[in-house]
Protein backbone atom coordinates (compact mmCIF):
# COMPACT_ATOMS: atom_id res chain seq x y z
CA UNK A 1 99.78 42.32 -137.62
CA UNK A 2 97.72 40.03 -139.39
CA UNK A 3 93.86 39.45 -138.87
CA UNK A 4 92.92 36.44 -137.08
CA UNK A 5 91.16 33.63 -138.25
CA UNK A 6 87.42 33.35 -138.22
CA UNK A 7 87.78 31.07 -135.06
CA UNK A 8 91.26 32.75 -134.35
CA UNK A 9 92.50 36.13 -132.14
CA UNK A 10 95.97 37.74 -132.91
CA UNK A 11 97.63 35.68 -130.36
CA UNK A 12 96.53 32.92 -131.81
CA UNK A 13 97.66 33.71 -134.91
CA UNK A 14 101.04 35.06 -133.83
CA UNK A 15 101.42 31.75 -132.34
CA UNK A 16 100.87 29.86 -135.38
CA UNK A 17 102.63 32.08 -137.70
CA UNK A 18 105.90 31.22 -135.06
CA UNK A 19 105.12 27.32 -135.12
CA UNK A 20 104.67 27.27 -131.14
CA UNK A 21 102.53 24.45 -130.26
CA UNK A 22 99.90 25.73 -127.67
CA UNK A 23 96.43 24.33 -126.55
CA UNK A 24 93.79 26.58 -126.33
CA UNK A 25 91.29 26.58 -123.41
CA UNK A 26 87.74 28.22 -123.76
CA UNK A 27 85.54 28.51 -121.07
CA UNK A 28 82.20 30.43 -119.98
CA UNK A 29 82.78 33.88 -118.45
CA UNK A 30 80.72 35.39 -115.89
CA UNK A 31 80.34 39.02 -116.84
CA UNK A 32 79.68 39.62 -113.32
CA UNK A 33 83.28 38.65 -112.10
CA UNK A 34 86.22 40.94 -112.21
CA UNK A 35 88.96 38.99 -111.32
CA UNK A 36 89.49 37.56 -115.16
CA UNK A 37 92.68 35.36 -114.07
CA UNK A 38 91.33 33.89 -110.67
CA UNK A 39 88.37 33.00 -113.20
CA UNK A 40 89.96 31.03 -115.51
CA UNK A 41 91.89 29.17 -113.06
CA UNK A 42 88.65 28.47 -111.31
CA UNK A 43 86.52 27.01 -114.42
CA UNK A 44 89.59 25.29 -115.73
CA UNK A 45 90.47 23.91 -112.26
CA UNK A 46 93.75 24.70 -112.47
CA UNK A 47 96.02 26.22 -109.57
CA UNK A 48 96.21 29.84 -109.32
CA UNK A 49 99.83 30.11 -109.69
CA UNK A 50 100.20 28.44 -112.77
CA UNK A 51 97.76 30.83 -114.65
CA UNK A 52 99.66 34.08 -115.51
CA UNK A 53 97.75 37.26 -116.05
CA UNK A 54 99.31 40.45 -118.02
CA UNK A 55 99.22 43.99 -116.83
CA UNK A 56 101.02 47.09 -118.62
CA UNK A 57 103.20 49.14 -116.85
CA UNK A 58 104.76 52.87 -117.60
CA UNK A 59 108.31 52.32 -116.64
CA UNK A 60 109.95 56.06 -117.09
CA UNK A 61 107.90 56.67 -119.92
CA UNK A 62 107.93 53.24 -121.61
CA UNK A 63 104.76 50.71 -121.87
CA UNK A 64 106.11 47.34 -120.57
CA UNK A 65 103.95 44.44 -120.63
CA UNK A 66 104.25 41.89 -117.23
CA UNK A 67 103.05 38.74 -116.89
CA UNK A 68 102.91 37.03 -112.99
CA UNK A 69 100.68 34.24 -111.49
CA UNK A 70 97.25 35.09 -110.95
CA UNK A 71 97.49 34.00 -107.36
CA UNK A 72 100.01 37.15 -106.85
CA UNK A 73 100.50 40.73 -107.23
CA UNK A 74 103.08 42.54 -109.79
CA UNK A 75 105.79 44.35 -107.62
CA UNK A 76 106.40 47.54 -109.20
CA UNK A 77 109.86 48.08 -108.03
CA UNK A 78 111.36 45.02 -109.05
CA UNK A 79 109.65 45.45 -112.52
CA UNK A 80 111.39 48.76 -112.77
CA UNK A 81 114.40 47.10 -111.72
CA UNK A 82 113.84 44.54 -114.84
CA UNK A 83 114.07 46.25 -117.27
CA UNK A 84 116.49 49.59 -115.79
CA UNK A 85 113.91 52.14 -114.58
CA UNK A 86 113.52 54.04 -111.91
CA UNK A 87 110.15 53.97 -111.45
CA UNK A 88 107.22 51.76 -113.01
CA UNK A 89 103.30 52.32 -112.14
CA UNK A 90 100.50 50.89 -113.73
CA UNK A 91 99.69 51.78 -117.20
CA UNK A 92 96.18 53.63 -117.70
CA UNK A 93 93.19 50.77 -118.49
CA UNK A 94 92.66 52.64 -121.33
CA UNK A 95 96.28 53.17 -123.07
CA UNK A 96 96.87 49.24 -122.19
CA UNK A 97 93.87 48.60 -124.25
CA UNK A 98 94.41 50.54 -127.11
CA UNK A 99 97.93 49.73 -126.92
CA UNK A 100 97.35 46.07 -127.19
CA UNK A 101 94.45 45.85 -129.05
CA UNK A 102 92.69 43.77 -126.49
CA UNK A 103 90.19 44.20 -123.90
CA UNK A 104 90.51 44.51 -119.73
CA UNK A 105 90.72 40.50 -118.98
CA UNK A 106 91.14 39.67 -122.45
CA UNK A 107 94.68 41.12 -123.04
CA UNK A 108 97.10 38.69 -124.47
CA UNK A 109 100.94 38.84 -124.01
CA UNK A 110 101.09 37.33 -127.30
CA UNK A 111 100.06 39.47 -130.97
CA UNK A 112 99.86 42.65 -129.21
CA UNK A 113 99.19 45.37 -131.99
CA UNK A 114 102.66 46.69 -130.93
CA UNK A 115 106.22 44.69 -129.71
CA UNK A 116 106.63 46.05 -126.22
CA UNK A 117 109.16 45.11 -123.78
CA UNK A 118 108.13 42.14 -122.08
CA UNK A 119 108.92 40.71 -118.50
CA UNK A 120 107.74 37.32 -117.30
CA UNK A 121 107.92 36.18 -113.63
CA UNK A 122 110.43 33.56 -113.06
CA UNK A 123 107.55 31.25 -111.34
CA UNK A 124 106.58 30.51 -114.79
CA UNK A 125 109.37 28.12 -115.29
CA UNK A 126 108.35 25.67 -112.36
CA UNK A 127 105.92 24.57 -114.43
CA UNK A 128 106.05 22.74 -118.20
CA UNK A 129 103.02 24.97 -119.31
CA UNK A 130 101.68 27.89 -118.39
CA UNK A 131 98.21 29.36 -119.05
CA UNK A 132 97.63 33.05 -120.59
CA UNK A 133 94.86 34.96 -121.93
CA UNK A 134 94.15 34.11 -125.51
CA UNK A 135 92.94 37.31 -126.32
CA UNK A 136 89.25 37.64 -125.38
CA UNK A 137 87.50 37.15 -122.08
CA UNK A 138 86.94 33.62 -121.38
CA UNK A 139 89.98 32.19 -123.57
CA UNK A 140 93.14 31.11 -122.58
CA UNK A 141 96.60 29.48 -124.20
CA UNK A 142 98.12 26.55 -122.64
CA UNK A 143 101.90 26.68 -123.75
CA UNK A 144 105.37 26.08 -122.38
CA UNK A 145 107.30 28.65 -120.41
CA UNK A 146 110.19 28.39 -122.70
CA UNK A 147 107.84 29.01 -126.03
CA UNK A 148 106.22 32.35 -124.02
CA UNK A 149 109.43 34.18 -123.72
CA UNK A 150 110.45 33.09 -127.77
CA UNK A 151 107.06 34.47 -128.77
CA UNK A 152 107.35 37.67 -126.59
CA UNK A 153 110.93 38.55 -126.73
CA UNK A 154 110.72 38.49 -122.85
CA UNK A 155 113.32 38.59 -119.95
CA UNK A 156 112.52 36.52 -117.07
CA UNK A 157 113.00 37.87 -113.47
CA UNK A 158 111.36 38.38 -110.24
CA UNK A 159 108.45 40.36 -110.42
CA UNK A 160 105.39 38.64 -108.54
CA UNK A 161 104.88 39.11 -104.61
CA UNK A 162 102.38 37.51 -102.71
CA UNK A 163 99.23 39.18 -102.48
C-alpha cells in the first residue's frame, strides 16, 4: 500500500490512485465522545442514515469488513448470510485495528493495509453519496454508493437493523 500524502491517509490515496472523485469532510472531534459515526453526522449536519460506519467481523474464521448507516446496528446473521457463513461475531478492537491499519472511529473501508471481503448495506444506494471515515478520527469521504463498492470490491445486501 502506498504512504499517504502529507495532507493524505491511505484511503485517500487509494481513492486517488483509482480516479474516484470523492469530497473530503474534516471536522473537530470531541475526544470525549464515543459514538465516532453519530459524531460526524452531527458536526456535518447530515442525517444519520446516510453516514455509514465500518465494523470487522470474524465470519467462520474470516475478517470481513461491513459498512451500515450510523443510525443502525450490523445484524450478524444476515452478514454471515452475505457472504456464506454460518456464523459472524464481531472482530476483536484490536485485530480490526491492526488489520486495517486504522484506529477505533478512524477505520476506513477504503486502503485498508489488507483486501478483505467487503459487505455494504443496501441503504447506501438510496442516496447519490454516502459519507465514510477517511481514515482518522474526525475525517470523513463524501462519495457515491456506486464508486464505494468499485473501490472495495464489495457485495451489497441487507445487513443493517434498526437499533
Amino acid at each position: 500500500m502506498s504512504k499517504p500524502d502529507a495532507g493524505g491517509t491511505p484511503a485517500t490515496v487509494a481513492l486517488q490512485h483509482a480516479g474516484i472523485r470523492f469530497i473530503a469532510h474534516s471536522y473537530p472531534h470531541d475526544t470525549a465522545v464515543t459514538g465516532y459515526g453519530l459524531e460526524a453526522a452531527d458536526k456535518l449536519g447530515l442525517d444519520p442514515d446516510q453516514v455509514f460506519k465500518t465494523l470487522l467481523a470474524d465470519a467462520d474464521g474470516v475478517l470481513v469488513v461491513a459498512i451500515v448507516p450510523v443510525s443502525g446496528q450490523l445484524d450478524l446473521k444476515a452478514l454471515a448470510a452475505a457472504v456464506g457463513a454460518k456464523k459472524a461475531v464481531m472482530a476483536d478492537p484490536k485485530v480490526a485495528e491492526r488489520k486495517t491499519g486504522y484506529v477505533l472511529g478512524g477505520i476506513s473501508p477504503i486502503g485498508q493495509k489488507a483486501r478483505h471481503t467487503t459487505v455494504l448495506d443496501e441503504t447506501a444506494e438510496l442516496y447519490d453519496t454516502v459519507f465514510v471515515s477517511g481514515g482518522r478520527r474526525g475525517f470523513d469521504l463524501e462519495l457515491s454508493p456506486a464508486d464505494l463498492v468499485s473501490v472495495t470490491g464489495a457485495t451489497v445486501s441487507a445487513i443493517a437493523r434498526d437499533r
